[in-house]
Every structure is written in C-alpha cells, then in structure tokens.
Protein backbone atom coordinates (compact mmCIF):
# COMPACT_ATOMS: atom_id res chain seq x y z
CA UNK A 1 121.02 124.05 98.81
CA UNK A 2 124.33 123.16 97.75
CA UNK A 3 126.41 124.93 94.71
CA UNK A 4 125.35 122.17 92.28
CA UNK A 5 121.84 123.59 92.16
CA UNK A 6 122.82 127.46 92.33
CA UNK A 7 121.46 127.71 89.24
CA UNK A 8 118.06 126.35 89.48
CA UNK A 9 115.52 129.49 89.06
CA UNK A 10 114.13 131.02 92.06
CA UNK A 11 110.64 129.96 93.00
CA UNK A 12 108.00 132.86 92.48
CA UNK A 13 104.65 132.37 92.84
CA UNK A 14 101.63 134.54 91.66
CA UNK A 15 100.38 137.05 94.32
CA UNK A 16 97.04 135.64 94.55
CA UNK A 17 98.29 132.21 95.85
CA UNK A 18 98.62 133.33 99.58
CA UNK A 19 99.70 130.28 101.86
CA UNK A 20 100.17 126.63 100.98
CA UNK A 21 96.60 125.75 100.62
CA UNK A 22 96.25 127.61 98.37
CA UNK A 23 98.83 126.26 95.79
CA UNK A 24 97.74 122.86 97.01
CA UNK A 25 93.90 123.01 96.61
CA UNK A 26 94.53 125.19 93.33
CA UNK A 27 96.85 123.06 91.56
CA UNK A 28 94.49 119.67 92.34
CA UNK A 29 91.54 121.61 90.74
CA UNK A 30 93.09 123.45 88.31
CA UNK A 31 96.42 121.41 87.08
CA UNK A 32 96.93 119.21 83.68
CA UNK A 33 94.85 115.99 83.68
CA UNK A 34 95.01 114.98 80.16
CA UNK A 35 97.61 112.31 79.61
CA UNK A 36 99.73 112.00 77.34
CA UNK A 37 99.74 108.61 75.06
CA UNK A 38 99.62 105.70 77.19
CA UNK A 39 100.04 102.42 76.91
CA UNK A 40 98.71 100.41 79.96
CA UNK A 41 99.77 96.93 80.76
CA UNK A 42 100.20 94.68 83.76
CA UNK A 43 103.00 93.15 85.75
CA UNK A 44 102.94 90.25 87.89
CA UNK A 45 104.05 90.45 91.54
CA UNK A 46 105.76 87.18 93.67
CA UNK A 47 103.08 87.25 95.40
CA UNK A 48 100.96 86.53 92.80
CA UNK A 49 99.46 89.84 92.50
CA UNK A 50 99.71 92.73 89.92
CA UNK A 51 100.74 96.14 89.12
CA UNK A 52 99.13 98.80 86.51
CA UNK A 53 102.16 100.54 85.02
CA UNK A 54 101.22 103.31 82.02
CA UNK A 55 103.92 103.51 79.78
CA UNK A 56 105.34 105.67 77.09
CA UNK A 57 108.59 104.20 75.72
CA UNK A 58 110.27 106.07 72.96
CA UNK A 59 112.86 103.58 71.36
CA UNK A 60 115.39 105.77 70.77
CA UNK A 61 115.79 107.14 74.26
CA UNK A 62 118.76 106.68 76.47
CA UNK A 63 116.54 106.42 80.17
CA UNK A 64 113.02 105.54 81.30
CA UNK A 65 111.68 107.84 84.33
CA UNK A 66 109.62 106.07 86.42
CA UNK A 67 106.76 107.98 88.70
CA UNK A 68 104.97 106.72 91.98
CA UNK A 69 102.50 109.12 93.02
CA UNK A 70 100.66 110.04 96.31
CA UNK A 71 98.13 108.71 98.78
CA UNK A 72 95.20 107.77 96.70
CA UNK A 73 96.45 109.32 93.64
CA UNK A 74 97.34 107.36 90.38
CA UNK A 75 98.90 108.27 87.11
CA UNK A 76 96.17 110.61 85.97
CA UNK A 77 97.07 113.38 88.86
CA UNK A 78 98.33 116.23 87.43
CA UNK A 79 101.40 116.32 89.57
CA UNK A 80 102.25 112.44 87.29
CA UNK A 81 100.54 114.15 83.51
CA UNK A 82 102.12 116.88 83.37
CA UNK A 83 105.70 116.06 84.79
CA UNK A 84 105.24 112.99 81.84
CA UNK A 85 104.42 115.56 78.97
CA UNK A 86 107.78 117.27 79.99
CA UNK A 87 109.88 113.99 80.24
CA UNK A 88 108.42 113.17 76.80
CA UNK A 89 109.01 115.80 74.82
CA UNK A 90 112.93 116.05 76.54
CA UNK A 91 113.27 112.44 74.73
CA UNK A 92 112.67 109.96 77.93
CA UNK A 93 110.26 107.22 78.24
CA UNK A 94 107.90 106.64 81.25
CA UNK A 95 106.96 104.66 82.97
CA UNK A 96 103.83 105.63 85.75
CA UNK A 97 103.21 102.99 88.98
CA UNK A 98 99.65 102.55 89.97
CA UNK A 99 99.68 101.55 93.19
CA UNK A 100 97.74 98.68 94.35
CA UNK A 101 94.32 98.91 94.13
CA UNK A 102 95.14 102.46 92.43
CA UNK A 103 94.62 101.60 88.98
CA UNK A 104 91.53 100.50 86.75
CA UNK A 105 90.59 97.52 89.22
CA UNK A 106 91.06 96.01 93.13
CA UNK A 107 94.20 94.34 93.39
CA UNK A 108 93.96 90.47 93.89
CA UNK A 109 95.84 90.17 97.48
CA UNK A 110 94.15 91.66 100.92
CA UNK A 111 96.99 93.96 101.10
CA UNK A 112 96.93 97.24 99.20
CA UNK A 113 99.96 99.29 99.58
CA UNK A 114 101.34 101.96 102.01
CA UNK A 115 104.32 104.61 102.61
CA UNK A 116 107.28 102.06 103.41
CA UNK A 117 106.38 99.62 100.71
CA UNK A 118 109.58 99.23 98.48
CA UNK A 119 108.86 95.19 97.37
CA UNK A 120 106.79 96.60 94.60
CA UNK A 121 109.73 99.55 93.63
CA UNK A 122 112.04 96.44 93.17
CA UNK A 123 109.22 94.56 90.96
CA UNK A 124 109.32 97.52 88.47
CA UNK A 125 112.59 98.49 88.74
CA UNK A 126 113.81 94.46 87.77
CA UNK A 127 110.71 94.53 85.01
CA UNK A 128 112.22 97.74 83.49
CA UNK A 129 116.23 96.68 83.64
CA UNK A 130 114.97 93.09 82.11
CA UNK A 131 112.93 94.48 79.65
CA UNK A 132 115.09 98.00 78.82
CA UNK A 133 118.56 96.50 79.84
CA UNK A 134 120.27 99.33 77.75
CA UNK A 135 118.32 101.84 79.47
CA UNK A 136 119.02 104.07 82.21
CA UNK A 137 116.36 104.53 85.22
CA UNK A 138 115.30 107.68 87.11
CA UNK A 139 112.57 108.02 89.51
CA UNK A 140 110.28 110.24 90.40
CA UNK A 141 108.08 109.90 94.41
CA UNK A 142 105.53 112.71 95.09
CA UNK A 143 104.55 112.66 99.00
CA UNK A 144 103.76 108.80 100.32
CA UNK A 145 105.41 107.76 96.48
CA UNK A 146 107.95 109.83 97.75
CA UNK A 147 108.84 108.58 100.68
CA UNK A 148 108.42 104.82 99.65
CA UNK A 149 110.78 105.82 96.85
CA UNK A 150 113.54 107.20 99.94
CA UNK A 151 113.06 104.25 101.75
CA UNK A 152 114.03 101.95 99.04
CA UNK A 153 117.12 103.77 97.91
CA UNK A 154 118.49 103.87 101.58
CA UNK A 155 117.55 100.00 101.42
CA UNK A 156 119.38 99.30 98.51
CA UNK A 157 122.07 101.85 99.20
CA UNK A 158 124.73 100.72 96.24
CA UNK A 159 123.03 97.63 95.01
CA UNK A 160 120.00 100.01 93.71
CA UNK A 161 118.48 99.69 90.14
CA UNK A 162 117.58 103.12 89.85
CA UNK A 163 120.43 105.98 88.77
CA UNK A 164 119.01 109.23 90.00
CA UNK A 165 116.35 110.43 92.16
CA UNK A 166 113.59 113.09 92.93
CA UNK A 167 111.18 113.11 95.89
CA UNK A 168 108.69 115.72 96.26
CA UNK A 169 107.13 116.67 99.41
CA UNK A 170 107.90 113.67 101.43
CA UNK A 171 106.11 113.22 104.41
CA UNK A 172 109.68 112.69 105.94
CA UNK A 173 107.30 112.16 109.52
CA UNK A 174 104.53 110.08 109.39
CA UNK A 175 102.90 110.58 112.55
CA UNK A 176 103.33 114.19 112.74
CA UNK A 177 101.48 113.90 109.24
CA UNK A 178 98.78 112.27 110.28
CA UNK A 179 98.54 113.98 113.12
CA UNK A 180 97.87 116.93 111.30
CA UNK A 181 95.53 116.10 108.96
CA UNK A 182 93.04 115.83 111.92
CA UNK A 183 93.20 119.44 113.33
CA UNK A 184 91.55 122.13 111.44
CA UNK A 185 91.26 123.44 108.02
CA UNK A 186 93.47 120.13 107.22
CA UNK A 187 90.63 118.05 107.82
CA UNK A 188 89.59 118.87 104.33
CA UNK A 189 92.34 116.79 102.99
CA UNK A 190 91.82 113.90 105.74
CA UNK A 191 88.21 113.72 104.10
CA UNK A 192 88.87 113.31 100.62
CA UNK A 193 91.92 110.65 101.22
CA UNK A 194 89.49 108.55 103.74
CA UNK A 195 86.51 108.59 101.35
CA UNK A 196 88.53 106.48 98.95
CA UNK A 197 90.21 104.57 101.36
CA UNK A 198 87.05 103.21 103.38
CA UNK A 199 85.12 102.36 99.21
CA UNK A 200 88.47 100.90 98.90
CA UNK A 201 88.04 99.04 101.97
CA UNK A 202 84.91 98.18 101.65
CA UNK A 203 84.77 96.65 98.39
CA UNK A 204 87.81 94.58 99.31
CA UNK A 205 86.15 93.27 102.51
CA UNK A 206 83.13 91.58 99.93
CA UNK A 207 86.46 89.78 98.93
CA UNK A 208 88.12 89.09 102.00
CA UNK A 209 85.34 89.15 104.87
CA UNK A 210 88.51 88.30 107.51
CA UNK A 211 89.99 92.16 106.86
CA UNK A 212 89.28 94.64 109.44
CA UNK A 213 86.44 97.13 109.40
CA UNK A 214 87.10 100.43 110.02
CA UNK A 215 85.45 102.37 112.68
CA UNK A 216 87.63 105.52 112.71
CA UNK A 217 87.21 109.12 111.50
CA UNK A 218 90.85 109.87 111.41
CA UNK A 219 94.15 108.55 108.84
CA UNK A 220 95.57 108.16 112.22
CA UNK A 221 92.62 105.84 113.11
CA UNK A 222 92.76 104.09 109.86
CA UNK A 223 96.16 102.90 109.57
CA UNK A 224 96.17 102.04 113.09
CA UNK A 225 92.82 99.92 112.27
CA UNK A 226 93.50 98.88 108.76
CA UNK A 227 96.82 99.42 107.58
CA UNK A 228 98.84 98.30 109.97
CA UNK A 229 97.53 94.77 110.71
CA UNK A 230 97.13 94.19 106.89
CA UNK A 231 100.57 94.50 106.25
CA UNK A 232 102.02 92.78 109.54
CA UNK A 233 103.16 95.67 111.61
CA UNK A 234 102.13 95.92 115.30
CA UNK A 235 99.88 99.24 115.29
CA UNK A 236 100.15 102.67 113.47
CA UNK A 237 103.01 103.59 115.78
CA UNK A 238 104.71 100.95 114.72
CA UNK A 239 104.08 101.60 111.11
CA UNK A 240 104.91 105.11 110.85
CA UNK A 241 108.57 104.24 112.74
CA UNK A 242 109.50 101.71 110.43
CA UNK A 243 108.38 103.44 107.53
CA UNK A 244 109.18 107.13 107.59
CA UNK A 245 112.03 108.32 104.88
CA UNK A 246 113.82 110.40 107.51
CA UNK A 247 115.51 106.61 108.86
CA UNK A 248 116.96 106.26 105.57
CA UNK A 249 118.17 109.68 104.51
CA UNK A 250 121.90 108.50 105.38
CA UNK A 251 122.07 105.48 103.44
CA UNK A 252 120.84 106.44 99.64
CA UNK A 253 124.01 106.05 97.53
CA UNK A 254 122.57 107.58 94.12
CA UNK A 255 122.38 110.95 93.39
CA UNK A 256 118.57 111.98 95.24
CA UNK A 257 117.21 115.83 94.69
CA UNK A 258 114.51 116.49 97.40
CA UNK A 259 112.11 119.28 97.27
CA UNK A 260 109.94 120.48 99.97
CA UNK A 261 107.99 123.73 100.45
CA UNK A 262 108.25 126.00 103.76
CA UNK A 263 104.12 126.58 103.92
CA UNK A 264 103.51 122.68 102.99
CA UNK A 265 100.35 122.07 104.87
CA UNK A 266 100.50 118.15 105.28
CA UNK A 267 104.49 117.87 105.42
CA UNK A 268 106.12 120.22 107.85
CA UNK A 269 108.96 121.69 106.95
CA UNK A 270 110.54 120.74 110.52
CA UNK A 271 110.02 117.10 109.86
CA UNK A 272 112.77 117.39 107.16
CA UNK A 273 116.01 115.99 108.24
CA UNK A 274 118.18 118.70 107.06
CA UNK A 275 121.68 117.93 108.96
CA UNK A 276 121.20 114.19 107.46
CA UNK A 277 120.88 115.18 103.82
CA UNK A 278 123.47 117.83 104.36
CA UNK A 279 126.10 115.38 105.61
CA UNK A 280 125.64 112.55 102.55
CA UNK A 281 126.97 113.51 99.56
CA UNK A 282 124.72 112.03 97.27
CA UNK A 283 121.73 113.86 98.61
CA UNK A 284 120.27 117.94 97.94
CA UNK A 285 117.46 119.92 98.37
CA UNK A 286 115.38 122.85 97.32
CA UNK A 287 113.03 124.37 99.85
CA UNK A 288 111.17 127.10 98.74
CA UNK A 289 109.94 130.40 101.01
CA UNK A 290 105.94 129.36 98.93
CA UNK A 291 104.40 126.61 97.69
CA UNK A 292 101.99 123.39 98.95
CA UNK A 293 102.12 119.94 98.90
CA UNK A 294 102.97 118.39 95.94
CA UNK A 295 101.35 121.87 94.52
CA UNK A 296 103.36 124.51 93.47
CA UNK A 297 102.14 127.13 91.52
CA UNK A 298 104.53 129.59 89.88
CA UNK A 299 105.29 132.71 87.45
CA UNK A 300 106.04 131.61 85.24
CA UNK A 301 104.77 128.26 85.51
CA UNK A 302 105.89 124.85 85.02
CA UNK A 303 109.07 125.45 87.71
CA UNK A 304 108.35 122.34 89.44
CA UNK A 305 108.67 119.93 86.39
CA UNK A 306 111.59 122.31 85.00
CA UNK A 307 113.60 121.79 88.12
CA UNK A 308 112.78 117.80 87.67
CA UNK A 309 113.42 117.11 84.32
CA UNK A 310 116.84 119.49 84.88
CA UNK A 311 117.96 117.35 87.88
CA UNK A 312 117.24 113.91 86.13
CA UNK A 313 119.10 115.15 83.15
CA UNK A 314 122.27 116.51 84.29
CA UNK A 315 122.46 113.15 86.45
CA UNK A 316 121.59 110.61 83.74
C-alpha cells in the first residue's frame, strides 16, 4: 500500500475462519441485514426506465455516499446495511442503487444490468448533484458494483461527479471469474447467482417473448446466452473485454481506495492490476494475507466498514 494508508489497522481475522470461503459463506449467513431507516423512491432513466434508490439523507451533512452492490445483491445485503449504519451515524447521507430488476419489482426495459454498465452511475450521480448541489459524493462498488463503479471513473476521468472512491473485491477479470465459478467447491456460488438470474429471466421473457432463453448451466453460459445479446455486445468474450475494471485502472482521476483479499475465492488476487494502480496517483490498495469476497470477517470486527468510512472521510 502506499504511506497514506500506513495507518489503517492490520487485518486479523478469528482463527476459526480458515480460507476465504469461509469469511465469504459466513459473513452472507451471518452478517447485519436489518436496515437502517429508509426511504425508497424511484428515478427515471432516458430510456424510459427506472431505478430503486433507498435513501437516508441527513440535512445537515456535508456528502451523500452512494453504494452499488454485487451480482444479484440489492441494498438489503449486509455488505450495503451495515457499511450504511456506519456512514450514518459518522453524519453522511446514503444513498443505496438497486440495480435493475434488483429492487421491489422487474424493471420496465428487456435489459437488466451487468458489470460495465456506467449509464445508470451517471443517472444517479446527475439525480444526486441536481437534487444535493451543495453536497459532496462518494461511492461505494462491492464486486460487479465494483467494477461498474471503476469503469465509470476511468470513463469520466476529470469530468466525474463523484469525489472519492472505494471498490471492494472487484472482479478486475471477468472471464477468469466466471471461469471459476464453474470448477469445484465454487460451483456453490455459480448456483445461487444463476437461480435468480434464470426467475429473473424467466419472468421477464412473459414480458418480452423475443429475449433469449437460456439453456446453460454455467455464468459463463449465461452471459454468453443472455447477457451479452441483451445489451448489444457480440458474445461473452466480447463482454467481459469491454467491461472488465482492469482497462480503466489508468484513467480514474479521483482519489479511488481498492481492497481485495489474497484467499478471495471468486476474484483472484492475480487478476488485480497492481503495476497500473501503483503508477496513477490517484489510486491505492489494501490487500489483506485473509479474507473472502466481499466477506471479511475480523477481530475485532467491523474492519472492513472502518477502513471505508476512514478512506471516504479523510478524502471528502
């Protein structure tokens, strides 16, 4: 890491949590699901569509943190509660994305969303400097959020609406993600995410009769079946080229903290383009020896959304 973040505590994690599944599986059980105060509202889209955003504003407060969470998550994971209860009782408002089709209800346009789709980071971002001009804006990606959330701040490079930056456990390599989640004790994961996906699917297709069917068993399979052609690229190859964070490491021009763990079992650690966050100066990391994806589980506990709220704050 570089000598701004010497201070940051060293992760420690309890002895029982062994390997990165562990923290993963454990902290998806076992983590914070009870919100905090909401208040839930819609946005529209140019494309005449909608977003869920659950908000918290506290008048007073000099920034709004805004979160975008994982692949088939929403703002009731734990990872999104609990970092919120922290941000709320430091003073900030929040503001948590529901991806499309994520929320309470389908989304009204075929599409749904995926890991390189930044249109609907700029929607928010413009709702919340329109309606908060006086307000500052941090974000917050977890995994796919994550690397949607790189992706549009190498986009925007100086012209971005957003201050300061944390992604956590980016999948900085698509492919080699997906890749993985079809070999071995991994499959566990691959199961969950495509049981939502193909309901998801499914239910839209009543809608939209025209959208593919999906005859797959892998995420590999599906977003070269489903993804892909839905959102006009030319197969999952395609897809996970265009859209993986590591293209757009060098061109972020805010002030971007990304955190990875060594035993993450969906995001290798290799995938992580080290030299490139090294060499820009608005970029840093923290890569811990433990920990899972998304999941870290520490003694004490609550490093994670310490090392978060600590970043946003000395950069707001």
């Amino acid at each position: 890491m570089k000598t701004n973040l010497r201070h940051v505590p060293h992760f420690r994690a309890p002895s029982w949590c062994f390997n990165g599944h562990t923290h993963t599986i454990s902290r998806s059980l076992f983590g914070d699901s009870r919100q905090p105060p909401l208040n839930s509202i819609e946005i529209p889209t140019p494309d005449e569509d909608f977003l869920e955003l659950d908000c918290h504003i506290i008048p007073e407060s000099d920034a709004i943190i805004t979160l975008f969470h994982g692949l088939e998550g929403s703002t009731d994971r734990y990872y999104m509660v609990e970092v919120m209860k922290t941000l709320i009782n430091k003073g900030y408002s929040v503001v948590g994305v529901n991806f499309r089709g994520c929320g309470s209800k389908l989304n009204n346009q075929p599409r749904f969303y995926h890991s390189g789709e930044t249109n609907d980071y700029q929607t928010v971002f413009k709702w919340i400097s329109e309606k908060y001009p006086a307000k500052k804006i941090g974000a917050i990606g977890f995994s796919l959020g994550g690397n949607a959330l790189v992706k549009y701040l190498g986009e925007t490079g100086n012209e971005s609406l957003v201050n300061t930056a944390v992604a956590v456990s980016v999948p900085y390599d698509l492919r080699l993600g997906s890749i993985i989640l079809s070999k071995g004790f991994h499959r566990i994961y691959e199961y969950r995410f495509l049981r939502t996906l193909r309901k998801k699917l499914n239910r839209k297709r009543k809608r939209f009769p025209n959208l593919p069917e999906f005859s797959g068993s892998t995420i590999y399979e599906f977003d070269d079946q489903v993804t892909a052609p839905i959102h006009g690229f030319e197969d999952a190859e395609h897809y996970y080229e265009q859209c993986a964070a590591r293209r757009f490491v060098d061109d972020i021009k805010i002030d971007t903290l990304l955190v990875h763990s060594k035993e993450d079992p969906l995001c290798p650690i290799e995938a992580m383009p080290l030299a490139k966050i090294n060499q820009n100066p608005y970029t840093d990391y923290i890569i811990t020896d433990e920990g899972g994806h998304v999941g870290f589980w520490s003694k004490p506990s609550g490093w994670l959304n310490f090392v978060i709220e600590n970043y946003l704050s000395s950069n707001l």
